[in-house]
Protein backbone atom coordinates (compact mmCIF):
# COMPACT_ATOMS: atom_id res chain seq x y z
CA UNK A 1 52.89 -18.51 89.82
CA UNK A 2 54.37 -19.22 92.82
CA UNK A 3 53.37 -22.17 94.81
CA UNK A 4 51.83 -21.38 98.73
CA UNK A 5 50.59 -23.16 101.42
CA UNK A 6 47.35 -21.76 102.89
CA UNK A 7 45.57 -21.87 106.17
CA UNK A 8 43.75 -25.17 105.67
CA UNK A 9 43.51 -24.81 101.31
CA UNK A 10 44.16 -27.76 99.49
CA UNK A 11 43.85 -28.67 96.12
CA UNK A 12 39.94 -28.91 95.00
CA UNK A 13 41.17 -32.22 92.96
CA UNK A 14 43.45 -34.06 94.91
CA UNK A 15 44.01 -32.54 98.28
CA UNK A 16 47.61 -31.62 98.28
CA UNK A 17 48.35 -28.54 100.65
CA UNK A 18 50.76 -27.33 98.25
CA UNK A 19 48.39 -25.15 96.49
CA UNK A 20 48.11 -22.29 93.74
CA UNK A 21 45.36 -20.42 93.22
CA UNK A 22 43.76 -20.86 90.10
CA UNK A 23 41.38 -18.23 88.21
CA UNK A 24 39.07 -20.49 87.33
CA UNK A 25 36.83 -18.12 85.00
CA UNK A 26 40.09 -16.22 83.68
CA UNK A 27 42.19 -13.11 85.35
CA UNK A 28 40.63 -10.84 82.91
CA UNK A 29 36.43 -12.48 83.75
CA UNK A 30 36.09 -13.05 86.95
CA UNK A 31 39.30 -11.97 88.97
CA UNK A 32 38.19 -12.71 91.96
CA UNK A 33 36.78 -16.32 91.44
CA UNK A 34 39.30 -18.79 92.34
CA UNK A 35 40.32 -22.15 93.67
CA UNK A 36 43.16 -23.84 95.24
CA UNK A 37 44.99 -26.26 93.37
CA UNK A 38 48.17 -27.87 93.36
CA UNK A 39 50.89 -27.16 90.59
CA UNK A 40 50.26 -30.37 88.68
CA UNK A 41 46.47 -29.93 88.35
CA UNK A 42 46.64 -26.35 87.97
CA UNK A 43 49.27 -27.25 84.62
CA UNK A 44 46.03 -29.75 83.73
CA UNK A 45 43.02 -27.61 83.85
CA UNK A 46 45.34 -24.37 82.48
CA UNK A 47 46.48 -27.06 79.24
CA UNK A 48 42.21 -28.26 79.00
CA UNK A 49 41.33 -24.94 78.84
CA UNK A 50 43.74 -23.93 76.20
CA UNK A 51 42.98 -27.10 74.19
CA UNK A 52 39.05 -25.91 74.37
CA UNK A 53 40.12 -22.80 72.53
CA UNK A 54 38.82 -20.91 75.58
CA UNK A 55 40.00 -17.08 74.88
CA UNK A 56 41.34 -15.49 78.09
CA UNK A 57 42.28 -12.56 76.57
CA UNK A 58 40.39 -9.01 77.69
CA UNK A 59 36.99 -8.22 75.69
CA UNK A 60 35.35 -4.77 76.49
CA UNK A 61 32.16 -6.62 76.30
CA UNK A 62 30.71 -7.72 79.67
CA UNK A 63 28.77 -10.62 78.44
CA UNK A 64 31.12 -12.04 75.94
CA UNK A 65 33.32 -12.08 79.43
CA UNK A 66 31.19 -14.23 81.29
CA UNK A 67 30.49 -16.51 78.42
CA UNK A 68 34.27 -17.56 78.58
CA UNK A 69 34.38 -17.59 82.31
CA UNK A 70 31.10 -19.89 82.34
CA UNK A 71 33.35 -22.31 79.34
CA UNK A 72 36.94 -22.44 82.01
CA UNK A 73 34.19 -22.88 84.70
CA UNK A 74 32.41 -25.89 82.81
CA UNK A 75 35.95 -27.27 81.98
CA UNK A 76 36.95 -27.15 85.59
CA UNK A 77 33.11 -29.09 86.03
CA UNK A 78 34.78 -31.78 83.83
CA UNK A 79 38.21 -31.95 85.55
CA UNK A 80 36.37 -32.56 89.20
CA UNK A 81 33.60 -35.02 87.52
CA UNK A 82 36.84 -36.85 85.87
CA UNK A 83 38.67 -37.25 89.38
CA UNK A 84 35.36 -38.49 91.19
CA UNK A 85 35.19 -41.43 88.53
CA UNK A 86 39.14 -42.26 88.97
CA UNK A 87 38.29 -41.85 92.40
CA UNK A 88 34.92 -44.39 92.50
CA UNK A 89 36.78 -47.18 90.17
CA UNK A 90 40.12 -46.79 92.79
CA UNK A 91 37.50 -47.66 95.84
CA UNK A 92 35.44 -50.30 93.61
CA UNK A 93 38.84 -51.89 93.17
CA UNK A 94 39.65 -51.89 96.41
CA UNK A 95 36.47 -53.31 97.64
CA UNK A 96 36.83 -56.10 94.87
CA UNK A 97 40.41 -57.10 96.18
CA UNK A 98 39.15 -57.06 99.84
CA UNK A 99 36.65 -58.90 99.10
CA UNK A 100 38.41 -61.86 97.13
């Protein structure tokens, strides 16, 4: 996937504006559901997914199809709930040095 910069996108974790769009329920669930991120997070949440067991692969079967697009879409959850804690102890940190 080639890597683009957009009209004011950025990456949904970290804000880079060299962004790739990301299908974050799965090409073959929900094509057109997807978010900007850059190539290093979009290698992380591709690799969580994978290590989840989350099958991308085609089903016939409309609701076994958004049963694995709500999984990548819970896993993506985790990813931005895991860069708002990095993010909180960075500040507390920085508050606690400030403040020595």
């Amino acid at each position: 996937m080639s890597t683009a910069t957009e009209s004011g996108a950025r990456c949904a974790i970290c804000g880079s504006e060299e962004i790739e769009r990301h299908h974050v329920g799965g090409k073959n669930h929900i094509v057109w559901f997807t978010m900007p991120l850059c190539v290093t997070h979009h290698r992380q949440l591709s690799a969580v997914i994978a290590a989840a067991k989350i099958d991308f692969t085609y089903t016939d079967d409309p609701k076994e199809r958004l049963v694995r697009a709500q999984e990548a879409c819970q896993v993506f959850q985790w990813m931005l709930s895991q860069a708002q804690r990095e993010l909180n102890s960075k500040v507390t940190n920085e508050e606690q040095n400030i403040s020595i």
